[in-house]
PDB file of N, CA and C in Angstrom:
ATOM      1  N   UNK A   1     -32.044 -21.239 -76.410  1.00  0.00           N
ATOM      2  CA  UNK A   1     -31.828 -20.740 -75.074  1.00  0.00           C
ATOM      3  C   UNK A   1     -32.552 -19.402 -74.940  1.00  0.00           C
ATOM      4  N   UNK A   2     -33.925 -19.203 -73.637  1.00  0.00           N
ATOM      5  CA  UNK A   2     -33.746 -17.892 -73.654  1.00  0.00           C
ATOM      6  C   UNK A   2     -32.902 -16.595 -72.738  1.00  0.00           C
ATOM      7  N   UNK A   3     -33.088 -15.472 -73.243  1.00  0.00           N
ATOM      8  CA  UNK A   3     -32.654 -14.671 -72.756  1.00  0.00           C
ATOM      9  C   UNK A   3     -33.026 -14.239 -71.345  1.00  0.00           C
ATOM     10  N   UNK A   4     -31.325 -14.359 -70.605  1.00  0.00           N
ATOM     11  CA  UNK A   4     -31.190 -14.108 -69.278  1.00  0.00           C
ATOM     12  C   UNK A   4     -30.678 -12.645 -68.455  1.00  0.00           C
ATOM     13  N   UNK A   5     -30.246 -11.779 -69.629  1.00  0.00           N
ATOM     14  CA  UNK A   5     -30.250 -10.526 -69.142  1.00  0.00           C
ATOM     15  C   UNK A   5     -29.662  -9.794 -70.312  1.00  0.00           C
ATOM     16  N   UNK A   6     -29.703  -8.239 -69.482  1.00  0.00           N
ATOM     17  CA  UNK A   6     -30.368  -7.636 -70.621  1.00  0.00           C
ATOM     18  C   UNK A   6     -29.308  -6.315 -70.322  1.00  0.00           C
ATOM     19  N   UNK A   7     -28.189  -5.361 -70.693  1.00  0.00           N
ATOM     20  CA  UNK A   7     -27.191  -4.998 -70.190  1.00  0.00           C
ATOM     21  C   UNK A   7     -28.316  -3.056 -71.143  1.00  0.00           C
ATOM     22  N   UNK A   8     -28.105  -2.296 -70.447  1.00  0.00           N
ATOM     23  CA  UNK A   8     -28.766  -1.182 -70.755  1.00  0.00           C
ATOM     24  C   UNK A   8     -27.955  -0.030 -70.753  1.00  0.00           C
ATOM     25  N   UNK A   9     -27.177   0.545 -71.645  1.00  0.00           N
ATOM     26  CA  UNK A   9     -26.249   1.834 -71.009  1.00  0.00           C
ATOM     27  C   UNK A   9     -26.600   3.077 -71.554  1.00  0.00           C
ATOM     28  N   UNK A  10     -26.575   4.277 -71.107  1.00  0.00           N
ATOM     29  CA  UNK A  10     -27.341   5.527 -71.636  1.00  0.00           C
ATOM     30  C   UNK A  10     -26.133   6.358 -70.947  1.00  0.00           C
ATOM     31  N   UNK A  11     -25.735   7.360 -72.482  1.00  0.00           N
ATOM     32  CA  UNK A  11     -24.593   8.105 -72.504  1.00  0.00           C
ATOM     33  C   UNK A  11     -25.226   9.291 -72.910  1.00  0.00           C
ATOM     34  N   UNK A  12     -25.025  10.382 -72.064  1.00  0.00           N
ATOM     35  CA  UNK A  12     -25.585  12.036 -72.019  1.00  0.00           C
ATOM     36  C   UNK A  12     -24.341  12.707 -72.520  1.00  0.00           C
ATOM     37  N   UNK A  13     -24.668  13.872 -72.981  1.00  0.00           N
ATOM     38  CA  UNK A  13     -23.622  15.269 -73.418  1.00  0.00           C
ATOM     39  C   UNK A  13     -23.545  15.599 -72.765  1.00  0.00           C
ATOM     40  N   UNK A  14     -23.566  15.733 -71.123  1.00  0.00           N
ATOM     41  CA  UNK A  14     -23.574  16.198 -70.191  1.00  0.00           C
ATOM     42  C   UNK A  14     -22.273  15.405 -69.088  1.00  0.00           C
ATOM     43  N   UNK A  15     -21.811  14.420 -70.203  1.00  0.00           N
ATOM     44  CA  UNK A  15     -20.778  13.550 -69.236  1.00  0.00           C
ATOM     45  C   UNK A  15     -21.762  12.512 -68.521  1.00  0.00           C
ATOM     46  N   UNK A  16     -22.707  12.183 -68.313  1.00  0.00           N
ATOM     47  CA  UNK A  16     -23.760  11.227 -67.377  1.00  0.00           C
ATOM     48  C   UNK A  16     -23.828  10.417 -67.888  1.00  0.00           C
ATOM     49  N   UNK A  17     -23.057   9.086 -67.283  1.00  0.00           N
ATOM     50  CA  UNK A  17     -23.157   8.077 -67.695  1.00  0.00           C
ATOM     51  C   UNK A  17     -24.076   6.913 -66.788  1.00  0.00           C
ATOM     52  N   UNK A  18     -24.834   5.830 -67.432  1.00  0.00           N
ATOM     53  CA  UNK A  18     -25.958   5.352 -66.643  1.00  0.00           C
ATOM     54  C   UNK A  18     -25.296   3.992 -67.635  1.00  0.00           C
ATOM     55  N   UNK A  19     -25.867   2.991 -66.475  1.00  0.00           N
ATOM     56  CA  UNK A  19     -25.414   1.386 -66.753  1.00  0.00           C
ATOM     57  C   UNK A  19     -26.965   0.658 -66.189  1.00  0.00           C
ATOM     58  N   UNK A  20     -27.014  -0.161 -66.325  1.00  0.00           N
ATOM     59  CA  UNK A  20     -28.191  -0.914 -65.581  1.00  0.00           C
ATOM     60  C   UNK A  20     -28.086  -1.963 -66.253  1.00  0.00           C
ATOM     61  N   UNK A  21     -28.446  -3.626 -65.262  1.00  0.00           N
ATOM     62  CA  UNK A  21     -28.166  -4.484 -65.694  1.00  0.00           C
ATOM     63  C   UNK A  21     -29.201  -5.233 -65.353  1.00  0.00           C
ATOM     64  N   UNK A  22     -30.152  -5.791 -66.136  1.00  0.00           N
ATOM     65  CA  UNK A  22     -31.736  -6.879 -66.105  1.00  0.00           C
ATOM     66  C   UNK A  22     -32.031  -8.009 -66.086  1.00  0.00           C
ATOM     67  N   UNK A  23     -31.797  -8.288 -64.938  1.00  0.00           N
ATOM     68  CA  UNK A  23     -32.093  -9.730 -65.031  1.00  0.00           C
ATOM     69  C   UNK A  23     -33.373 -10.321 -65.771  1.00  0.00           C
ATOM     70  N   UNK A  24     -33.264 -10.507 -66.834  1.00  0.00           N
ATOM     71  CA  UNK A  24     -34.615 -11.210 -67.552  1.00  0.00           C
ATOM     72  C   UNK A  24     -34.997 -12.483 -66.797  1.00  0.00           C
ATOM     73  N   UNK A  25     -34.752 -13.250 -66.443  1.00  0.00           N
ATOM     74  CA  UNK A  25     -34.476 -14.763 -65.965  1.00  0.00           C
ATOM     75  C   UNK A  25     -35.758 -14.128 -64.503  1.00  0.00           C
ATOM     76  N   UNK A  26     -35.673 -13.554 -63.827  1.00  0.00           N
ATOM     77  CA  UNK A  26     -37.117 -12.992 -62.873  1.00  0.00           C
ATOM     78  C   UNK A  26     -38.310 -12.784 -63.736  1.00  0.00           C
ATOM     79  N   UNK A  27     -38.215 -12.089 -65.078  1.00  0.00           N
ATOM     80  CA  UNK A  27     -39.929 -11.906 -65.579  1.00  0.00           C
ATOM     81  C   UNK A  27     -40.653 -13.120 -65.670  1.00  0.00           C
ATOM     82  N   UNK A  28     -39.731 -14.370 -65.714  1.00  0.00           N
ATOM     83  CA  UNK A  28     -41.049 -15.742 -65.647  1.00  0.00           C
ATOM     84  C   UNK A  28     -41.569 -16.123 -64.460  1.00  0.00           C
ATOM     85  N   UNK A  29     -40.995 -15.097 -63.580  1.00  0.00           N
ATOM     86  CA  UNK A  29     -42.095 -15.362 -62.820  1.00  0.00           C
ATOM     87  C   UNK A  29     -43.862 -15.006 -62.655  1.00  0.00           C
ATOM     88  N   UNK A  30     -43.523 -13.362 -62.945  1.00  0.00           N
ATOM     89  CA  UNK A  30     -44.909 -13.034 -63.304  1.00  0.00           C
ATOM     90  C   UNK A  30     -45.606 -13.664 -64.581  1.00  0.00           C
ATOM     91  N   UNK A  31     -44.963 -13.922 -65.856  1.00  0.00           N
ATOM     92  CA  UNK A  31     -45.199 -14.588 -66.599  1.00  0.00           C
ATOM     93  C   UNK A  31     -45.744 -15.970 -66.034  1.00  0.00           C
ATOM     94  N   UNK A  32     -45.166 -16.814 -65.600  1.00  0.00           N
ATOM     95  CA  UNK A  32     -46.172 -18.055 -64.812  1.00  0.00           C
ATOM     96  C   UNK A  32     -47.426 -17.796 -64.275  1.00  0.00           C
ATOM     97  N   UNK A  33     -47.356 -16.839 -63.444  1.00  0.00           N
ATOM     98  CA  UNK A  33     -48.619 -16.374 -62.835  1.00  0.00           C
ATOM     99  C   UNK A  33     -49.654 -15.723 -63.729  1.00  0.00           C
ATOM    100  N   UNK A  34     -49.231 -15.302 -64.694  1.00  0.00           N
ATOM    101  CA  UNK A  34     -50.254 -14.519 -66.056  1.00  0.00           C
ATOM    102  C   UNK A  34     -50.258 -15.722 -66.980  1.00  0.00           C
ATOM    103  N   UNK A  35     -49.405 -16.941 -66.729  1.00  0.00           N
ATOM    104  CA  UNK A  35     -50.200 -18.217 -68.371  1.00  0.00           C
ATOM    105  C   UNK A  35     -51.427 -18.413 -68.531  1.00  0.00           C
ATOM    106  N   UNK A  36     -52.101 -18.745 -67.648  1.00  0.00           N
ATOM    107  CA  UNK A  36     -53.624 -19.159 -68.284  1.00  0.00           C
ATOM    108  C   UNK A  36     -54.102 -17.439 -69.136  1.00  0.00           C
ATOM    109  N   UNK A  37     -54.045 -16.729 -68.357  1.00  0.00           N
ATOM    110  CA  UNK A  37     -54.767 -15.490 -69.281  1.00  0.00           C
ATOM    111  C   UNK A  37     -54.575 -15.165 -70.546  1.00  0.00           C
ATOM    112  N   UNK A  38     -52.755 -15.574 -70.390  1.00  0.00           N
ATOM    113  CA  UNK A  38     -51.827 -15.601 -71.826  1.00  0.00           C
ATOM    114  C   UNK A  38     -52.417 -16.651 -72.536  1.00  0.00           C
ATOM    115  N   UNK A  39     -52.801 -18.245 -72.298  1.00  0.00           N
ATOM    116  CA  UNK A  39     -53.136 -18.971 -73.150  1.00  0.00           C
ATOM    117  C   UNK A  39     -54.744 -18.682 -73.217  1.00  0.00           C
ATOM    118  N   UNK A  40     -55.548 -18.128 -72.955  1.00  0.00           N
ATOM    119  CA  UNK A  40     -56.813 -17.987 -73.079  1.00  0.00           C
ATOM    120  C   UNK A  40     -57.060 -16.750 -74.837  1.00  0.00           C
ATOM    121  N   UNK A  41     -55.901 -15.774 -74.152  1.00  0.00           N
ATOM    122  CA  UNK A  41     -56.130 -14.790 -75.294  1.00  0.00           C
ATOM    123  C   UNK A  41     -55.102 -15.815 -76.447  1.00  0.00           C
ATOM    124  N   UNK A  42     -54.374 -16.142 -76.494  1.00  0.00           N
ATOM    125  CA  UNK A  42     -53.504 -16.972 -77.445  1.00  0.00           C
ATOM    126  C   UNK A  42     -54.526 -17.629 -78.314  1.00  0.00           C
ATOM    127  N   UNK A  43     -55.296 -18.547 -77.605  1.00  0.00           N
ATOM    128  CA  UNK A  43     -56.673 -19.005 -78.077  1.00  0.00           C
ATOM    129  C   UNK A  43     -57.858 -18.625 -78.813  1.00  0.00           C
ATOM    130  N   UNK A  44     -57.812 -17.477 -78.335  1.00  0.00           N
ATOM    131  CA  UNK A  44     -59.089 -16.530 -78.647  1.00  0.00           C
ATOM    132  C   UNK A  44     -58.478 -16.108 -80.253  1.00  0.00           C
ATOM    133  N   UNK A  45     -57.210 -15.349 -79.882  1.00  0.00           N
ATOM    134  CA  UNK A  45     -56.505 -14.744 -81.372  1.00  0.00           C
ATOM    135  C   UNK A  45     -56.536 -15.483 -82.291  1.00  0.00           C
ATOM    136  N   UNK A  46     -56.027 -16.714 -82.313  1.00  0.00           N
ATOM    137  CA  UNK A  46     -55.486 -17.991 -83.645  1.00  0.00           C
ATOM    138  C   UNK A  46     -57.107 -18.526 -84.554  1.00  0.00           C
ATOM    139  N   UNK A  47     -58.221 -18.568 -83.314  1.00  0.00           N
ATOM    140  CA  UNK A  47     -59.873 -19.033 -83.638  1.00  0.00           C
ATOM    141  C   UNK A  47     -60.351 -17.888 -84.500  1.00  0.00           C
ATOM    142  N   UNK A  48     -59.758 -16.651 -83.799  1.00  0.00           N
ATOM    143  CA  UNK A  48     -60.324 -15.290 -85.036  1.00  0.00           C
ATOM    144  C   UNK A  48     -59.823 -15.365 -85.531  1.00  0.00           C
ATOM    145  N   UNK A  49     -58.243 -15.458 -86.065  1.00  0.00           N
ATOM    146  CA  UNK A  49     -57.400 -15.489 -87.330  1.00  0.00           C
ATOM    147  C   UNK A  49     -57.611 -16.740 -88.138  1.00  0.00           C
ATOM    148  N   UNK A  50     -58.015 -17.554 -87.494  1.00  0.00           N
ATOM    149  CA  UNK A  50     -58.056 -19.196 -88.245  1.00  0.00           C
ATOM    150  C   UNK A  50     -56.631 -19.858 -88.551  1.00  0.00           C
ATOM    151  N   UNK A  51     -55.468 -19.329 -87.289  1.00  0.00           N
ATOM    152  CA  UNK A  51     -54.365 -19.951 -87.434  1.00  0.00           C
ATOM    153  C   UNK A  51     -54.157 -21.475 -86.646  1.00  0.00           C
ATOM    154  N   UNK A  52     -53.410 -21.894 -87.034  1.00  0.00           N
ATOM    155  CA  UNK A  52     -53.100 -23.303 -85.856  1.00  0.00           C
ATOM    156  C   UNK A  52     -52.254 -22.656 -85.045  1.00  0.00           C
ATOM    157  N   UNK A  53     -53.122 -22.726 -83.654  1.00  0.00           N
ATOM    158  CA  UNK A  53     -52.389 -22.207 -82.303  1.00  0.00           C
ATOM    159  C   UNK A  53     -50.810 -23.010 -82.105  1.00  0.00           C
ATOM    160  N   UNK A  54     -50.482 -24.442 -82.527  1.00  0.00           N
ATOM    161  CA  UNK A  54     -49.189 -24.946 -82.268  1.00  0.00           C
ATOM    162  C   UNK A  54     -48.394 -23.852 -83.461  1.00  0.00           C
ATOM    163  N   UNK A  55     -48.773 -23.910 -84.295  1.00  0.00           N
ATOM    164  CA  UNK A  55     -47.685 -23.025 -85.278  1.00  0.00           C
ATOM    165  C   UNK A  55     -47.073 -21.473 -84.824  1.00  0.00           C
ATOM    166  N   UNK A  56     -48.328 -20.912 -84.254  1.00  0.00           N
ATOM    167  CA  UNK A  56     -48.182 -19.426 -83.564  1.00  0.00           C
ATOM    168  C   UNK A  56     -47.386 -19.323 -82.402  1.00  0.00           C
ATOM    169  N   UNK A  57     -47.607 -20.577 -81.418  1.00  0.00           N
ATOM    170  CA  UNK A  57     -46.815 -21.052 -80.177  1.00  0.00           C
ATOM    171  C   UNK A  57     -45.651 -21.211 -80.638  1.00  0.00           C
ATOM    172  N   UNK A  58     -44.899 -22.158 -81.400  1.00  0.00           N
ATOM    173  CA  UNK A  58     -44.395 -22.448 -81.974  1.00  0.00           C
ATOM    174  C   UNK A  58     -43.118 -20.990 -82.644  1.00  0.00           C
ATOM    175  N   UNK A  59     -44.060 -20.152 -83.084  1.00  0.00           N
ATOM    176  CA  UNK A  59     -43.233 -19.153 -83.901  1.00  0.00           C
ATOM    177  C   UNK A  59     -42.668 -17.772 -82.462  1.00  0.00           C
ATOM    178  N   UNK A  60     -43.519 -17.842 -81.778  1.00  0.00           N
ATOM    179  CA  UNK A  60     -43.320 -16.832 -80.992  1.00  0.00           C
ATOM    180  C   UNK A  60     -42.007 -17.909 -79.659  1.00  0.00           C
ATOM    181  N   UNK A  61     -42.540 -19.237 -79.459  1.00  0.00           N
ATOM    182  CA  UNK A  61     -40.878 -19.515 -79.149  1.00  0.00           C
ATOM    183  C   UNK A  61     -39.327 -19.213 -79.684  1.00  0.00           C
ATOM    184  N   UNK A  62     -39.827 -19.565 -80.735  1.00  0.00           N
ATOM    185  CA  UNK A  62     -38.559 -19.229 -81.897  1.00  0.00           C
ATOM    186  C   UNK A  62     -37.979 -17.485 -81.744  1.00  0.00           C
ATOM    187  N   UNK A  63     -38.718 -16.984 -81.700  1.00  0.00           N
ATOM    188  CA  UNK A  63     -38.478 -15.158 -81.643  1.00  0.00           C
ATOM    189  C   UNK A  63     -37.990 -15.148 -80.194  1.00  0.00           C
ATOM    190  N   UNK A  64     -38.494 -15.481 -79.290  1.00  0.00           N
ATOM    191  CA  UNK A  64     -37.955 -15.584 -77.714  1.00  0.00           C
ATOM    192  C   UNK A  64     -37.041 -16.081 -77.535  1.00  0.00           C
ATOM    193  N   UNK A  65     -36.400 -17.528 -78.592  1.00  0.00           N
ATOM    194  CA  UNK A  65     -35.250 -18.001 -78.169  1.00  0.00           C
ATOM    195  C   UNK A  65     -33.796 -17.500 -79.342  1.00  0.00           C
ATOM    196  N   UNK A  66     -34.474 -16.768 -80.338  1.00  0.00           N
ATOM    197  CA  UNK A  66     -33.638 -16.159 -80.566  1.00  0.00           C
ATOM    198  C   UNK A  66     -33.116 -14.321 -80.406  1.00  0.00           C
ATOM    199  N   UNK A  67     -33.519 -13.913 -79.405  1.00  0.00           N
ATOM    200  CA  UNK A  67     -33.048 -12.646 -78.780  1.00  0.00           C
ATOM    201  C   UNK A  67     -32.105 -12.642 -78.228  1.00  0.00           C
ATOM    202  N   UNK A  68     -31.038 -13.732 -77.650  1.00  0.00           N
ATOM    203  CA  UNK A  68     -30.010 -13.087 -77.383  1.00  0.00           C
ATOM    204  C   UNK A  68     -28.926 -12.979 -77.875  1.00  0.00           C
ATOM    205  N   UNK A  69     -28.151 -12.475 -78.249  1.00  0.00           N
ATOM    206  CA  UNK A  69     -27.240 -11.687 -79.272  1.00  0.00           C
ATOM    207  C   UNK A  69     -27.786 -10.676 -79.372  1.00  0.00           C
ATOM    208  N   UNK A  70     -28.931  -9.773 -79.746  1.00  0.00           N
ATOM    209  CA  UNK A  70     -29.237  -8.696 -80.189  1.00  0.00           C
ATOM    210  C   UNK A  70     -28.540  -7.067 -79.072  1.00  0.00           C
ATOM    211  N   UNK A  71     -28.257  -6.313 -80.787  1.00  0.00           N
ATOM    212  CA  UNK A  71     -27.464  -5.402 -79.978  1.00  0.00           C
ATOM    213  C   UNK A  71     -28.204  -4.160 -80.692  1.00  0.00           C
ATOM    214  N   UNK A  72     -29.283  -3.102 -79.692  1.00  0.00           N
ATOM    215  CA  UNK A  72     -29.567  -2.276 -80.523  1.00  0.00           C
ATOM    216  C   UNK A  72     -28.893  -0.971 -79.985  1.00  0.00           C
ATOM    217  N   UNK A  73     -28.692  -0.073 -80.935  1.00  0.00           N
ATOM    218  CA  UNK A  73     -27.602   1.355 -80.641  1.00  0.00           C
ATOM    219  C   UNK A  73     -28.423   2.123 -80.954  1.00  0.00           C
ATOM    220  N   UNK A  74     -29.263   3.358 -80.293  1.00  0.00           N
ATOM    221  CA  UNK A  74     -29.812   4.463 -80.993  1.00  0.00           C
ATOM    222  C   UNK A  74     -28.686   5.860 -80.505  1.00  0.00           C
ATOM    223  N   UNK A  75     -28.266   6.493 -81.321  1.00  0.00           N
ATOM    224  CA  UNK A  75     -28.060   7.853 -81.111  1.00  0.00           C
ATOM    225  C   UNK A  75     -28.390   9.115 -81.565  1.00  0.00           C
ATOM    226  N   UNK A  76     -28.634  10.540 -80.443  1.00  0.00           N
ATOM    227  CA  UNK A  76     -29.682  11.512 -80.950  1.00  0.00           C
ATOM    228  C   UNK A  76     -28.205  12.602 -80.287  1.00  0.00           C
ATOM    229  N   UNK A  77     -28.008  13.838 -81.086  1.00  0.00           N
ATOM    230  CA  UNK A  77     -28.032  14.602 -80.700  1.00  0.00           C
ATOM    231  C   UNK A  77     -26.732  14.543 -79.423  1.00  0.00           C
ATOM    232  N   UNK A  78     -25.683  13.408 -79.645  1.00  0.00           N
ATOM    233  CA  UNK A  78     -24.992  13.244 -78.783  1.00  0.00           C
ATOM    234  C   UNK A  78     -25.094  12.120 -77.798  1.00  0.00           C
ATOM    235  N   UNK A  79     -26.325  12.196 -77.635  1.00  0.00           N
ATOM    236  CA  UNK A  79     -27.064  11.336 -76.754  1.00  0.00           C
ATOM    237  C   UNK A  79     -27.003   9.813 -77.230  1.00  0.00           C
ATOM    238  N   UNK A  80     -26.804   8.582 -76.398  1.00  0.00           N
ATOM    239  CA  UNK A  80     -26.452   7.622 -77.036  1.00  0.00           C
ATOM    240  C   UNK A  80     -27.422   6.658 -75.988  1.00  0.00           C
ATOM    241  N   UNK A  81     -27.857   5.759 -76.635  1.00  0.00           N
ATOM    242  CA  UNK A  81     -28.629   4.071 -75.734  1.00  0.00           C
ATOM    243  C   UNK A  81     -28.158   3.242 -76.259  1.00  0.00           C
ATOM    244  N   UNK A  82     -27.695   2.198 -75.809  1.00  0.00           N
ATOM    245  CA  UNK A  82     -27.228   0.927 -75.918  1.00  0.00           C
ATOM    246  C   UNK A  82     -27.582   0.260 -75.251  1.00  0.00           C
ATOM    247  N   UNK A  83     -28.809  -1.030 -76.015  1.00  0.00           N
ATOM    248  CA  UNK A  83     -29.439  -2.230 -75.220  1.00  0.00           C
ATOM    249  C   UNK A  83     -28.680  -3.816 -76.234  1.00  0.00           C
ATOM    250  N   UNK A  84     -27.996  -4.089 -75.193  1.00  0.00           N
ATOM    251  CA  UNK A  84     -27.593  -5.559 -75.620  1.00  0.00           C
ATOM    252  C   UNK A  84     -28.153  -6.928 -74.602  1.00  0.00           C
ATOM    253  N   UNK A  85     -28.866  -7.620 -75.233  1.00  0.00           N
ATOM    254  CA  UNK A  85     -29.884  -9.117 -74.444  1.00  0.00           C
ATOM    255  C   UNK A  85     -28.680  -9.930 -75.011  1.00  0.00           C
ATOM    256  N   UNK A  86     -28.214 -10.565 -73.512  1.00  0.00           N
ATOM    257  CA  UNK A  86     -27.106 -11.277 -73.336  1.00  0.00           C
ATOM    258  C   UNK A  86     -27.785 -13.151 -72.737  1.00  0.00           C
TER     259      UNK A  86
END
């Protein structure tokens, strides 16, 4: 399954709290409209590397369909981000 959104929260020392919520499920759209360019360079890369383009296709599905669960936490200085792809 891929990922359909994307939950973003950013916590300040200042008390400022920020939420934002991403609909991932809209970027295929521009993504549709950018495939051929995407499969042209896809093409181009695998012929210079000498990979099999189904295997590379193939692997970069796998990484796309497994992003959601991921929960990353950075904190600085008080300062806190929290991105979880739901």
């Amino acid at each position: 399954m891929t990922p359909s959104l994307a939950l973003v929260r950013i916590h300040t020392t200042g008390g400022k709290n920020f939420r934002l919520w991403l609909p991932l499920f809209l970027l295929w759209i521009p993504f549709l409209l950018l495939l051929p360019l995407i499969l042209l360079a896809l093409l181009a890369v695998t012929l210079a590397g000498r990979m099999n383009p189904w295997r590379v296709t193939n692997a970069l599905w796998a990484v796309l369909c497994s992003l959601p669960g991921t929960d990353v936490r950075v904190a600085s200085d008080g300062n806190r981000v929290t991105v979880r792809i739901l």
